[in-house]
PDB file of N, CA and C in Angstrom:
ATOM      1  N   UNK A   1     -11.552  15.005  18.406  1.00  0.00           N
ATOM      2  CA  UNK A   1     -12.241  13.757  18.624  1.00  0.00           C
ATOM      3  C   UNK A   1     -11.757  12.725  17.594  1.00  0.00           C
ATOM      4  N   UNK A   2     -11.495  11.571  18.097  1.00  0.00           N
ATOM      5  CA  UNK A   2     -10.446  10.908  17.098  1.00  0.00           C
ATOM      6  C   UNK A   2     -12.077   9.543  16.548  1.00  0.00           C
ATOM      7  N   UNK A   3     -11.656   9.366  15.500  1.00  0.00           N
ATOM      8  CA  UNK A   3     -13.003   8.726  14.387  1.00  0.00           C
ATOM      9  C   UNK A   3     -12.423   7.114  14.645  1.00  0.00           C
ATOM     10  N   UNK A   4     -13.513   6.653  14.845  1.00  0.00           N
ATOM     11  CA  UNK A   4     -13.608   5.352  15.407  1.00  0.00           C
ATOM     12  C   UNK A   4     -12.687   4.160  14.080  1.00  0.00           C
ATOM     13  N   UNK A   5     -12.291   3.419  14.476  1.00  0.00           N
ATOM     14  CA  UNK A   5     -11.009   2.640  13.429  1.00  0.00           C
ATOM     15  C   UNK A   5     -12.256   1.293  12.996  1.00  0.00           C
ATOM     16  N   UNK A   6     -12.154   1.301  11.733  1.00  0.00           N
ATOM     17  CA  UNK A   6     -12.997   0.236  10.986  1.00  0.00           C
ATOM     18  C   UNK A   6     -11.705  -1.341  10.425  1.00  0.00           C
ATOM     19  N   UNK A   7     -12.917  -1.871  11.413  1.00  0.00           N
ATOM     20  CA  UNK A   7     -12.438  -2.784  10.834  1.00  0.00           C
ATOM     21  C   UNK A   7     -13.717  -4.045   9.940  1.00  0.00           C
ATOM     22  N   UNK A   8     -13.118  -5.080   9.044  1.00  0.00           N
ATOM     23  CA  UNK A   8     -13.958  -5.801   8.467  1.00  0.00           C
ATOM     24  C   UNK A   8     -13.572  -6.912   8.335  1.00  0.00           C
ATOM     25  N   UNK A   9     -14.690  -7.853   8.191  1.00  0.00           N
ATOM     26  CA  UNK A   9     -14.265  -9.081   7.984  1.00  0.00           C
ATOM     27  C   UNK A   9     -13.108  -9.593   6.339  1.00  0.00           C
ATOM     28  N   UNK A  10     -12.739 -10.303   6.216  1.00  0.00           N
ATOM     29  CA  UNK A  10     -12.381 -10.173   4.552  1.00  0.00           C
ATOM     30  C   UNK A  10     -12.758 -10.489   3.795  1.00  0.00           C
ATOM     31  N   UNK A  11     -14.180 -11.192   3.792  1.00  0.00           N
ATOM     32  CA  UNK A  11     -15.309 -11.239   3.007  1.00  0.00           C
ATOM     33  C   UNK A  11     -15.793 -10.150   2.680  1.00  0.00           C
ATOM     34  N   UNK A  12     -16.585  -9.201   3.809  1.00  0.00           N
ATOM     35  CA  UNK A  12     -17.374  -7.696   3.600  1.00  0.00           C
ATOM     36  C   UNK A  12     -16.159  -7.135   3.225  1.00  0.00           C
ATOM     37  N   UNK A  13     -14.435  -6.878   3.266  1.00  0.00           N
ATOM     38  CA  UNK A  13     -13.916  -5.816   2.809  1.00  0.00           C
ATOM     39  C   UNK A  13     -13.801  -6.293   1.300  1.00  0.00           C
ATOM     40  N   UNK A  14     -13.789  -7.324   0.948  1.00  0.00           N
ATOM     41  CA  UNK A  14     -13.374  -7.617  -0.262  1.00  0.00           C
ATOM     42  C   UNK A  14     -15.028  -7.282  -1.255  1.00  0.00           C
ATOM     43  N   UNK A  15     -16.125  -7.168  -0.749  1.00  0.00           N
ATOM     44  CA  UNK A  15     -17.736  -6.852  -1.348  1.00  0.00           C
ATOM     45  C   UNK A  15     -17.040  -5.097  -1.505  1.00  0.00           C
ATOM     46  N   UNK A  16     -16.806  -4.608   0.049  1.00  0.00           N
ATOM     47  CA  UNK A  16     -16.917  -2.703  -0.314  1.00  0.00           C
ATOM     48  C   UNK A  16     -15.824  -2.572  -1.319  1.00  0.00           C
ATOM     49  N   UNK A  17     -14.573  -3.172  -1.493  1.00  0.00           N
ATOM     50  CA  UNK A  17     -13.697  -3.130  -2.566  1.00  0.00           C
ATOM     51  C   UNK A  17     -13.961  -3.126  -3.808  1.00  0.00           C
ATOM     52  N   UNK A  18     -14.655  -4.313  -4.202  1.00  0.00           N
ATOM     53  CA  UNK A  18     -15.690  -4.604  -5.368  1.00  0.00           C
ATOM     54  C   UNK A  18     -16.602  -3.597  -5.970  1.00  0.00           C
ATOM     55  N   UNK A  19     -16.856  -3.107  -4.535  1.00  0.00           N
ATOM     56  CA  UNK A  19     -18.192  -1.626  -4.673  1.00  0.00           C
ATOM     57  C   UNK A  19     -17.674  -0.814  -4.692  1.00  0.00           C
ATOM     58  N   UNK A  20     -16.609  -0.592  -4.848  1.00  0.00           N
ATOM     59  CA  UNK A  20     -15.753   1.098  -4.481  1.00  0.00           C
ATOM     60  C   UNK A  20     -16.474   1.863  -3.672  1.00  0.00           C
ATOM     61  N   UNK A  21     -17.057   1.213  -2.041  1.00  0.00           N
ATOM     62  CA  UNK A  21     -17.525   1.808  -1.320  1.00  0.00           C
ATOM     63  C   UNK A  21     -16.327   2.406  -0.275  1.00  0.00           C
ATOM     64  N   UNK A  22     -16.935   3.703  -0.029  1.00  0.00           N
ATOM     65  CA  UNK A  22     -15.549   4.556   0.550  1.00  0.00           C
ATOM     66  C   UNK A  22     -15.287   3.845   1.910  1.00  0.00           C
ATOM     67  N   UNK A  23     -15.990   3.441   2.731  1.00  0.00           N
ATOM     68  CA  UNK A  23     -15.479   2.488   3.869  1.00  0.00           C
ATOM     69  C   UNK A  23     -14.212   1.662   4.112  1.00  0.00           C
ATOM     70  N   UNK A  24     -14.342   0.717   2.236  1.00  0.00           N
ATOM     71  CA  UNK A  24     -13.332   0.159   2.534  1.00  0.00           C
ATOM     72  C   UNK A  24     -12.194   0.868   2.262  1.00  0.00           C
ATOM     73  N   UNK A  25     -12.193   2.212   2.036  1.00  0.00           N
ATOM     74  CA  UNK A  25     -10.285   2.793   1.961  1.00  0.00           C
ATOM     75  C   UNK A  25     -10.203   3.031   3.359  1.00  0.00           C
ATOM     76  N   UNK A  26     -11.402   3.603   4.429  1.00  0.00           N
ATOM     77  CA  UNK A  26     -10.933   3.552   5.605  1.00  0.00           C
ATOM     78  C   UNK A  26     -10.411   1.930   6.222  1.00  0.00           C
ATOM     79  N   UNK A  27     -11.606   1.276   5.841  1.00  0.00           N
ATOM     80  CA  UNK A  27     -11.072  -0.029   6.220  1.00  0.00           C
ATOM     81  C   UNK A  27      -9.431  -0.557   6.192  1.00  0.00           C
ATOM     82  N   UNK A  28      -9.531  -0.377   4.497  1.00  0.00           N
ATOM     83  CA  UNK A  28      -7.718  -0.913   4.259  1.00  0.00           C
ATOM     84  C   UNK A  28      -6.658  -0.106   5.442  1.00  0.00           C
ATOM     85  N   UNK A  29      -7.168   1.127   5.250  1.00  0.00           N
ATOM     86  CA  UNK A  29      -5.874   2.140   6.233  1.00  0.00           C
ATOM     87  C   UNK A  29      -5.768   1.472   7.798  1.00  0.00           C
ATOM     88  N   UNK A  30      -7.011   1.178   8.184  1.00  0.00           N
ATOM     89  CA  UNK A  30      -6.835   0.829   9.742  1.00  0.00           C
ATOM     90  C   UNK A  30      -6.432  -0.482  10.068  1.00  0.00           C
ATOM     91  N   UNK A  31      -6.830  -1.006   8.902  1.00  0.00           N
ATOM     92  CA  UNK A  31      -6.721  -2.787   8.951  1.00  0.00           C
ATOM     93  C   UNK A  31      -5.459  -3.355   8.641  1.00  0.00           C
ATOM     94  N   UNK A  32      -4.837  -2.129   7.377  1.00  0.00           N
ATOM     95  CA  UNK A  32      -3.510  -2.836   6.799  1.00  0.00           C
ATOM     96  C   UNK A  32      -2.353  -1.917   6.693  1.00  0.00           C
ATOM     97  N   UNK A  33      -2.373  -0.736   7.192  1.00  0.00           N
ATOM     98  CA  UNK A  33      -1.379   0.656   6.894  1.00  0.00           C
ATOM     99  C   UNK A  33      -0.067   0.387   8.126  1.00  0.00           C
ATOM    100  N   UNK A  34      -0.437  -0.514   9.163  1.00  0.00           N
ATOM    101  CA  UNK A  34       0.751  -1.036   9.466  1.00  0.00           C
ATOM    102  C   UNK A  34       1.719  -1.985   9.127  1.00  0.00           C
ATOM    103  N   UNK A  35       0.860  -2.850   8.734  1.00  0.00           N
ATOM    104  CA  UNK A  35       1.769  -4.034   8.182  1.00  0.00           C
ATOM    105  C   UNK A  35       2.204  -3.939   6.809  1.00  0.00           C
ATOM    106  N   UNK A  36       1.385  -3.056   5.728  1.00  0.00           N
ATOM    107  CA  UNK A  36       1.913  -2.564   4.185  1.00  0.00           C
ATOM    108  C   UNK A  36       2.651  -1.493   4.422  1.00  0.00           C
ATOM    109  N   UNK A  37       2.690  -0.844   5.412  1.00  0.00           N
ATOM    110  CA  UNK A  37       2.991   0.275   5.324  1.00  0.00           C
ATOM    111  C   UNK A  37       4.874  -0.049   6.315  1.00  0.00           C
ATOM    112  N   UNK A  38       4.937  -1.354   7.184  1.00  0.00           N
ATOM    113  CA  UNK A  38       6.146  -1.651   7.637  1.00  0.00           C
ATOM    114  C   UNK A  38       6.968  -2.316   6.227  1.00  0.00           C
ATOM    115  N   UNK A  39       6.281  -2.515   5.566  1.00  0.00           N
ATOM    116  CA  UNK A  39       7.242  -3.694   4.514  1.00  0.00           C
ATOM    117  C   UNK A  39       7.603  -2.661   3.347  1.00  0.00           C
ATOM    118  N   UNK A  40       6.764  -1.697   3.226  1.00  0.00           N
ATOM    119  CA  UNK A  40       7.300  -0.525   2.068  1.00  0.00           C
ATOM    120  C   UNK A  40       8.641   0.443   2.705  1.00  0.00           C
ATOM    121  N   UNK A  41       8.120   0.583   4.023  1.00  0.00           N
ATOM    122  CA  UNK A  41       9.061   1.255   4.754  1.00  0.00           C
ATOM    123  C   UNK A  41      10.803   0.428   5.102  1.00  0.00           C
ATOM    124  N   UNK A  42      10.290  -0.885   5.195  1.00  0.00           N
ATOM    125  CA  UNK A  42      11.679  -1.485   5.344  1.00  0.00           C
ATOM    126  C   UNK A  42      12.440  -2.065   3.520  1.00  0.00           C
ATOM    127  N   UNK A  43      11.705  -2.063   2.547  1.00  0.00           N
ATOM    128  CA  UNK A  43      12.310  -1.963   1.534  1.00  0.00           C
ATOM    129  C   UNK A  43      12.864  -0.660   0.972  1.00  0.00           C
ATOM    130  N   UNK A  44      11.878   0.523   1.123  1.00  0.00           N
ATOM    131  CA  UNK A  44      12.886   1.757   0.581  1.00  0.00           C
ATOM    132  C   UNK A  44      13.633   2.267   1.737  1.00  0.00           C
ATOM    133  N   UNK A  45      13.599   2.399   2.788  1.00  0.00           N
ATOM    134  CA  UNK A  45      14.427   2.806   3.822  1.00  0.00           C
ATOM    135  C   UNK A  45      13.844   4.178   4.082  1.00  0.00           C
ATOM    136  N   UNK A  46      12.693   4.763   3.650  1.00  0.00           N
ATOM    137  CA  UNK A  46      13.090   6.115   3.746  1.00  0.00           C
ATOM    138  C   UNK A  46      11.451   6.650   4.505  1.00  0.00           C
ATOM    139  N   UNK A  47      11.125   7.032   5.305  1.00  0.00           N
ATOM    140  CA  UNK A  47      10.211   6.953   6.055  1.00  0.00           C
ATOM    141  C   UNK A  47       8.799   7.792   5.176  1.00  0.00           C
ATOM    142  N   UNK A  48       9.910   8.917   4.721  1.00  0.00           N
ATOM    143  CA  UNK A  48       8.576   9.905   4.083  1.00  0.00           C
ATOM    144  C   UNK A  48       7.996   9.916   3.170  1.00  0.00           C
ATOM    145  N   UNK A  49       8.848   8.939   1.745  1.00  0.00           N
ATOM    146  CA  UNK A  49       8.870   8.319   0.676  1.00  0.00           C
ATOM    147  C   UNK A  49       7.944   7.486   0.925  1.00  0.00           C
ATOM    148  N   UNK A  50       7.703   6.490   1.797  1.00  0.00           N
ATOM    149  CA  UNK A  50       7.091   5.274   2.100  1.00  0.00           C
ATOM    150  C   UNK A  50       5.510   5.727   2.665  1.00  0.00           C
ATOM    151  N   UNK A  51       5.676   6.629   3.139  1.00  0.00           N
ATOM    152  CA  UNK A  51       3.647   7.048   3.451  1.00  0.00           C
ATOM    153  C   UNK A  51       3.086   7.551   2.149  1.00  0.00           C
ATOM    154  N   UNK A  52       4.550   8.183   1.153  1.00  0.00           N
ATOM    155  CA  UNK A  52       3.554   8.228   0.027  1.00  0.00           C
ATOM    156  C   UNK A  52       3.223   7.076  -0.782  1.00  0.00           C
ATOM    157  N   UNK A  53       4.021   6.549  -0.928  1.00  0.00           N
ATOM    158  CA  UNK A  53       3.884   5.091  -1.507  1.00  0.00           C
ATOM    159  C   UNK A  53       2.930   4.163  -1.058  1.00  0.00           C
ATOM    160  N   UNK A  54       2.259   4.193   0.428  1.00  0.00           N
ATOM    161  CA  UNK A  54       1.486   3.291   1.051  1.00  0.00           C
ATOM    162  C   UNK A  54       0.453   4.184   0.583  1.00  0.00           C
ATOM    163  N   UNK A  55       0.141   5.265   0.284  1.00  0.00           N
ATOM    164  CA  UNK A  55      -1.034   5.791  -0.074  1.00  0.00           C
ATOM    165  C   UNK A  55      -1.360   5.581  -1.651  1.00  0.00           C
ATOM    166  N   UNK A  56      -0.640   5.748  -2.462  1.00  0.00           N
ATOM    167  CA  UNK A  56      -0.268   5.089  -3.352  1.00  0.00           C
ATOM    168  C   UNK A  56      -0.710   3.592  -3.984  1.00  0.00           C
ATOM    169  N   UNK A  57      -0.614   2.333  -2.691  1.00  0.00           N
ATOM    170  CA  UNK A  57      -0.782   1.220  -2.608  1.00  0.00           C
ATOM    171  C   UNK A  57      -2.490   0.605  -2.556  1.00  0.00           C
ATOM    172  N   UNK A  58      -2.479   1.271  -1.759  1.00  0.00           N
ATOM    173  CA  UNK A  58      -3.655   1.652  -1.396  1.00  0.00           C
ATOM    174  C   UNK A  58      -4.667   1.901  -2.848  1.00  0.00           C
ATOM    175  N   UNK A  59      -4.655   2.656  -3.070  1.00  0.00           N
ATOM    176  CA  UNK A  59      -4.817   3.518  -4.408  1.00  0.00           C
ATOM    177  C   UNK A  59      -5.197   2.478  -5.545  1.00  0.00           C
ATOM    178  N   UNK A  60      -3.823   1.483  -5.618  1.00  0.00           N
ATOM    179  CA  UNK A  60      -4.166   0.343  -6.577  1.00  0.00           C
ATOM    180  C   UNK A  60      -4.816  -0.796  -6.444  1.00  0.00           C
ATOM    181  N   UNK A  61      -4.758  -0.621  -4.765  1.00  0.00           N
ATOM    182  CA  UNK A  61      -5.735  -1.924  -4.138  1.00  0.00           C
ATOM    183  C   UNK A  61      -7.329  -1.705  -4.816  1.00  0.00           C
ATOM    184  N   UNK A  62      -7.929  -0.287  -4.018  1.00  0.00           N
ATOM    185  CA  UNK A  62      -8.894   0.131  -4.265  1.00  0.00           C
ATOM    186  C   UNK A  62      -9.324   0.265  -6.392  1.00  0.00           C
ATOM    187  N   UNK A  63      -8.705   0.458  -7.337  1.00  0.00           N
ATOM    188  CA  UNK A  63      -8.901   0.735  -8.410  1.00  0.00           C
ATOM    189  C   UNK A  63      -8.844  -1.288  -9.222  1.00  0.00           C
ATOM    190  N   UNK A  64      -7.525  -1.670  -8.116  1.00  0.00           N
ATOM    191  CA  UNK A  64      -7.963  -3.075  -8.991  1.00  0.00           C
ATOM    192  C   UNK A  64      -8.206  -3.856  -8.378  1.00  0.00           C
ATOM    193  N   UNK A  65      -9.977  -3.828  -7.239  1.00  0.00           N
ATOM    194  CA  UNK A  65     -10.298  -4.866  -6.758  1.00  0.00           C
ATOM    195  C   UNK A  65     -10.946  -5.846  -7.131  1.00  0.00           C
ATOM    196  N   UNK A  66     -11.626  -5.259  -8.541  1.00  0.00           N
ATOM    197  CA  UNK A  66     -12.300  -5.931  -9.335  1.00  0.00           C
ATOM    198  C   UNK A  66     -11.820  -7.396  -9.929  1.00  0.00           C
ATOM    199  N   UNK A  67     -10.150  -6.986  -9.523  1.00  0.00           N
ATOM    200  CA  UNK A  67      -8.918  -8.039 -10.480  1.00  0.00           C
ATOM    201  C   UNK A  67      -8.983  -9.158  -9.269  1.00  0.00           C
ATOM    202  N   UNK A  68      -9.207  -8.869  -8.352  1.00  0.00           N
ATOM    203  CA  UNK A  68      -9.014  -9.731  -7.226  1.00  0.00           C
ATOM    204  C   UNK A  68     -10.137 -11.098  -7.103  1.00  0.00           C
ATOM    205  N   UNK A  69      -9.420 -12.508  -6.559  1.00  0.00           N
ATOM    206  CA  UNK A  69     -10.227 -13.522  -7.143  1.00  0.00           C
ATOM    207  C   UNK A  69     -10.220 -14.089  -5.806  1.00  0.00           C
ATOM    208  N   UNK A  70     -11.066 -14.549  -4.845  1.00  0.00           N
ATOM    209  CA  UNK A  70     -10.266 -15.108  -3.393  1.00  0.00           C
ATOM    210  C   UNK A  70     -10.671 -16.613  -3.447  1.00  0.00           C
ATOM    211  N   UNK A  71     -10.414 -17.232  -5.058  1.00  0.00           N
ATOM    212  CA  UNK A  71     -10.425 -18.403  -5.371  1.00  0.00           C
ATOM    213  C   UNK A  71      -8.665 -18.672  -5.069  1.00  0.00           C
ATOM    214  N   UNK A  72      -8.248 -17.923  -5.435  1.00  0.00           N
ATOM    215  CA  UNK A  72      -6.984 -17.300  -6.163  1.00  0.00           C
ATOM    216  C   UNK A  72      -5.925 -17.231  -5.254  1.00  0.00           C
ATOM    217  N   UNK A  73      -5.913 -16.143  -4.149  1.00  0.00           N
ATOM    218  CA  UNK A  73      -5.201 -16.379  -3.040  1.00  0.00           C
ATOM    219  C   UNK A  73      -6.127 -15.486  -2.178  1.00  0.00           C
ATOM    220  N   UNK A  74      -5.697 -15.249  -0.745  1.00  0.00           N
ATOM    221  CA  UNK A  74      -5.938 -14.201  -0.045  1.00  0.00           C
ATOM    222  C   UNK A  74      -5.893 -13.234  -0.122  1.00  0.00           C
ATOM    223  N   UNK A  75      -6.364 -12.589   0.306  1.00  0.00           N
ATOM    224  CA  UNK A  75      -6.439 -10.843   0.206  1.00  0.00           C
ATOM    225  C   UNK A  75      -5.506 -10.400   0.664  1.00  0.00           C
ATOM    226  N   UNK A  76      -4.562 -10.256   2.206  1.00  0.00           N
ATOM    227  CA  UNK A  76      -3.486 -10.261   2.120  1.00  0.00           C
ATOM    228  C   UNK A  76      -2.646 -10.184   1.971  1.00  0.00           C
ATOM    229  N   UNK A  77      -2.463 -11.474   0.644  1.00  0.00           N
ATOM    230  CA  UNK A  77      -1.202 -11.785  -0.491  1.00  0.00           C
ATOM    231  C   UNK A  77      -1.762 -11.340  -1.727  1.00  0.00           C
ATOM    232  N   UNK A  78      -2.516 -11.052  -1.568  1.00  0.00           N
ATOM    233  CA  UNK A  78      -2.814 -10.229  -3.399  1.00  0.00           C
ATOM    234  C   UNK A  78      -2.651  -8.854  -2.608  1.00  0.00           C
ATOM    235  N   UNK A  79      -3.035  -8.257  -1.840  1.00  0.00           N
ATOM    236  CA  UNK A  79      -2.548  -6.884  -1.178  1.00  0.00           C
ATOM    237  C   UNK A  79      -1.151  -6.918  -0.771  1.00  0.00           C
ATOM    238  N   UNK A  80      -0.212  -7.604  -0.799  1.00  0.00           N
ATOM    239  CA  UNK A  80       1.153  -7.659  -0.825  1.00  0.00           C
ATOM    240  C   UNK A  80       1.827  -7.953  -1.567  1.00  0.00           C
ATOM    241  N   UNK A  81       1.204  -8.725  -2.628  1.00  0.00           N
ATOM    242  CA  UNK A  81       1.696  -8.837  -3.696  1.00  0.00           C
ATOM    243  C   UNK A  81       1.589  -7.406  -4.697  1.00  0.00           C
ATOM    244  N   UNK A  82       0.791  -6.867  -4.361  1.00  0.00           N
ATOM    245  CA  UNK A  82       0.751  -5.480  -5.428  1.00  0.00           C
ATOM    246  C   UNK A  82       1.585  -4.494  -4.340  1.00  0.00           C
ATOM    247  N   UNK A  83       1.842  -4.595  -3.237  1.00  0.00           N
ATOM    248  CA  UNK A  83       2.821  -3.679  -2.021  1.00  0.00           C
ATOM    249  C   UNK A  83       4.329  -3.675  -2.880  1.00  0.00           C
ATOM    250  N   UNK A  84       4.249  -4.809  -3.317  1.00  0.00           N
ATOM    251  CA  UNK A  84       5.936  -5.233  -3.211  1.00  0.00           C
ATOM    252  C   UNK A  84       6.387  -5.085  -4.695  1.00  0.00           C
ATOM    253  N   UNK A  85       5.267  -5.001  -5.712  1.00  0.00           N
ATOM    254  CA  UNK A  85       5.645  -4.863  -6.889  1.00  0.00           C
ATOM    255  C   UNK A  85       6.002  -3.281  -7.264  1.00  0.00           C
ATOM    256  N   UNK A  86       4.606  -2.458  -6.135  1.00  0.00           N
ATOM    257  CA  UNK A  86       4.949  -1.362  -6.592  1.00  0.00           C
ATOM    258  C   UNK A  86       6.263  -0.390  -5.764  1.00  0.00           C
ATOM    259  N   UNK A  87       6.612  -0.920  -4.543  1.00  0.00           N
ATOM    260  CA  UNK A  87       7.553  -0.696  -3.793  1.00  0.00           C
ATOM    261  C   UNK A  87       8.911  -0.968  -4.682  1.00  0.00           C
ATOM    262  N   UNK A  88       9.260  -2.144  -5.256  1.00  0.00           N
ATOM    263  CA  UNK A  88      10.198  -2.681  -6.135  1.00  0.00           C
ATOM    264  C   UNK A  88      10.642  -1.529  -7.359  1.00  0.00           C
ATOM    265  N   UNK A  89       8.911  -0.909  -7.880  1.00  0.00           N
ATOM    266  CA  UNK A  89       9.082  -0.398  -9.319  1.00  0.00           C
ATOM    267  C   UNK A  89       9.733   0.933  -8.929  1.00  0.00           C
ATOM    268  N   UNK A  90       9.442   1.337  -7.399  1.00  0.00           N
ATOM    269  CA  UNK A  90      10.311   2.861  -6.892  1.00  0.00           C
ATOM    270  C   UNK A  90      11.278   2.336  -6.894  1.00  0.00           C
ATOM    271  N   UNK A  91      12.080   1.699  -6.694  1.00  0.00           N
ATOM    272  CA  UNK A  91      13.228   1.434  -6.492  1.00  0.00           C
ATOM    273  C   UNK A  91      13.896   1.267  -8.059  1.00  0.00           C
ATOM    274  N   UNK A  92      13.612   0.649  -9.101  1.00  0.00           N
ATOM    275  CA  UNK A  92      13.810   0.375 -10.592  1.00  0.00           C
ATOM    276  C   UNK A  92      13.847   1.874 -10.495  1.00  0.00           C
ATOM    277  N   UNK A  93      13.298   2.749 -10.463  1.00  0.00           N
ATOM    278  CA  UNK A  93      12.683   4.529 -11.267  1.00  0.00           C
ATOM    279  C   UNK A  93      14.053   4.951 -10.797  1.00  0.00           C
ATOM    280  N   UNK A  94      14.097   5.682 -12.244  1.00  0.00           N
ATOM    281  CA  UNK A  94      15.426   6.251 -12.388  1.00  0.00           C
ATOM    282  C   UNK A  94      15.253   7.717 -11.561  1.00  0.00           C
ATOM    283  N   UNK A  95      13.877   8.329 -11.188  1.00  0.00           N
ATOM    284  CA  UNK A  95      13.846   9.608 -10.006  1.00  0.00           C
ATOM    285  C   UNK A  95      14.148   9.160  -8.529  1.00  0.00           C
ATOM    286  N   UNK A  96      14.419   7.649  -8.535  1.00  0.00           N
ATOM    287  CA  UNK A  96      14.448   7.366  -7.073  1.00  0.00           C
ATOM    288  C   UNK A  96      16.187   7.626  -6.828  1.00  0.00           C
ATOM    289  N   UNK A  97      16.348   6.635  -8.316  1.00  0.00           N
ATOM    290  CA  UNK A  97      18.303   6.425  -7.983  1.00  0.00           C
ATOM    291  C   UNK A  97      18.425   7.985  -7.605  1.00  0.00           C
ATOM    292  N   UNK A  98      18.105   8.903  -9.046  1.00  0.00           N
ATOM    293  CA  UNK A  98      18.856  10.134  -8.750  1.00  0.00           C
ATOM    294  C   UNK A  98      18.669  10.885  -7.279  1.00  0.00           C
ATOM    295  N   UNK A  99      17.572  10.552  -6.712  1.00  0.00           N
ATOM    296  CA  UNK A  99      17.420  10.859  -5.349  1.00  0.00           C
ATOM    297  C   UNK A  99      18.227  11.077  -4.658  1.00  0.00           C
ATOM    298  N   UNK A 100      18.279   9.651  -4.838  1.00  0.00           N
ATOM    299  CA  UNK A 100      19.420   8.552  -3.672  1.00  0.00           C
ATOM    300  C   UNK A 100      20.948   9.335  -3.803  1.00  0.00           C
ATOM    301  N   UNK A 101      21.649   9.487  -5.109  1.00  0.00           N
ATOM    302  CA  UNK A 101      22.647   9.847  -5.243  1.00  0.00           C
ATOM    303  C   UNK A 101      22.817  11.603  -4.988  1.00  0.00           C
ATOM    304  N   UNK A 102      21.664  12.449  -5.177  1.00  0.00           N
ATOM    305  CA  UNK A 102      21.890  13.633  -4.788  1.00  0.00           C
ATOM    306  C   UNK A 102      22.139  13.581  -2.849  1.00  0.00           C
ATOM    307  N   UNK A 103      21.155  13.031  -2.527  1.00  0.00           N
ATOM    308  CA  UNK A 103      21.284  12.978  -0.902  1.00  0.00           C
ATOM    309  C   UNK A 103      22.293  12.837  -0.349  1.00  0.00           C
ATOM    310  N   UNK A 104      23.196  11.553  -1.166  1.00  0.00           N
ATOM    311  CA  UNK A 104      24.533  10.880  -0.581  1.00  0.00           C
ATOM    312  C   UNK A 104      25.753  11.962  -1.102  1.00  0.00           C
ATOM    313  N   UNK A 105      25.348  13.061  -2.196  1.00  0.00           N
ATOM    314  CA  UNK A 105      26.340  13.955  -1.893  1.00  0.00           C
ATOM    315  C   UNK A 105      26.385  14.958  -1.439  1.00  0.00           C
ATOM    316  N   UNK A 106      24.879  15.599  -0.989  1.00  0.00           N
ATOM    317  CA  UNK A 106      24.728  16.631   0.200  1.00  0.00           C
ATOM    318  C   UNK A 106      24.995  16.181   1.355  1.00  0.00           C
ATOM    319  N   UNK A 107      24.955  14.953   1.634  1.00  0.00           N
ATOM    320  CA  UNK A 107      25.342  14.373   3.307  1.00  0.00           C
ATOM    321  C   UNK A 107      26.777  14.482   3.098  1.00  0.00           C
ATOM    322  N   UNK A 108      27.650  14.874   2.255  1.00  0.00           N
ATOM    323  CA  UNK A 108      29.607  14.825   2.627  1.00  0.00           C
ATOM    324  C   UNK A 108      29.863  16.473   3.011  1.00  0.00           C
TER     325      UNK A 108
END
């Protein structure tokens, strides 16, 4: 039986955020795990890497919503703005390069 998909306004998601009420991690997943989850996926390239990372994202949404101001910008762009920083910082990590370079010499 598949569990009904939450969605919220971005007023009430940005209150359960505030509250670290568990709703809004379902919320974020149904509301935003496609569109954070296409832009992590098209910066690292790598499909399986990238669901951990969107969970991940997620993760920092929920821990720093408190940081969030919607004087400030949108929710959104402060939720994409922390997508892309932490998507970026896999890419900087020296466990990603070595990744990258072991793969490209098991693929010859």
């Amino acid at each position: 039986m598949k569990s009904k998909k939450i969605f919220l306004t971005e007023e009430n998601l940005v209150v359960a955020l505030k509250n670290q009420d568990i709703i809004a991690m379902q919320a974020l997943n149904d509301m935003y795990s496609d569109s954070l989850g296409g832009i992590i996926t098209k910066i690292l390239n790598d499909p399986e890497l990238s669901k951990d990372a969107l969970q991940e994202v997620f993760w920092k949404i929920w821990i720093s919503a408190h940081n969030y101001e919607p004087s400030k910008d949108r929710l959104f762009t402060w939720m994409l703005n922390i997508t892309k920083n932490y998507t970026i910082d896999i890419l900087r990590s020296k466990r990603y390069r070595n990744n990258k370079k072991n793969i490209n010499i098991n693929d010859c």
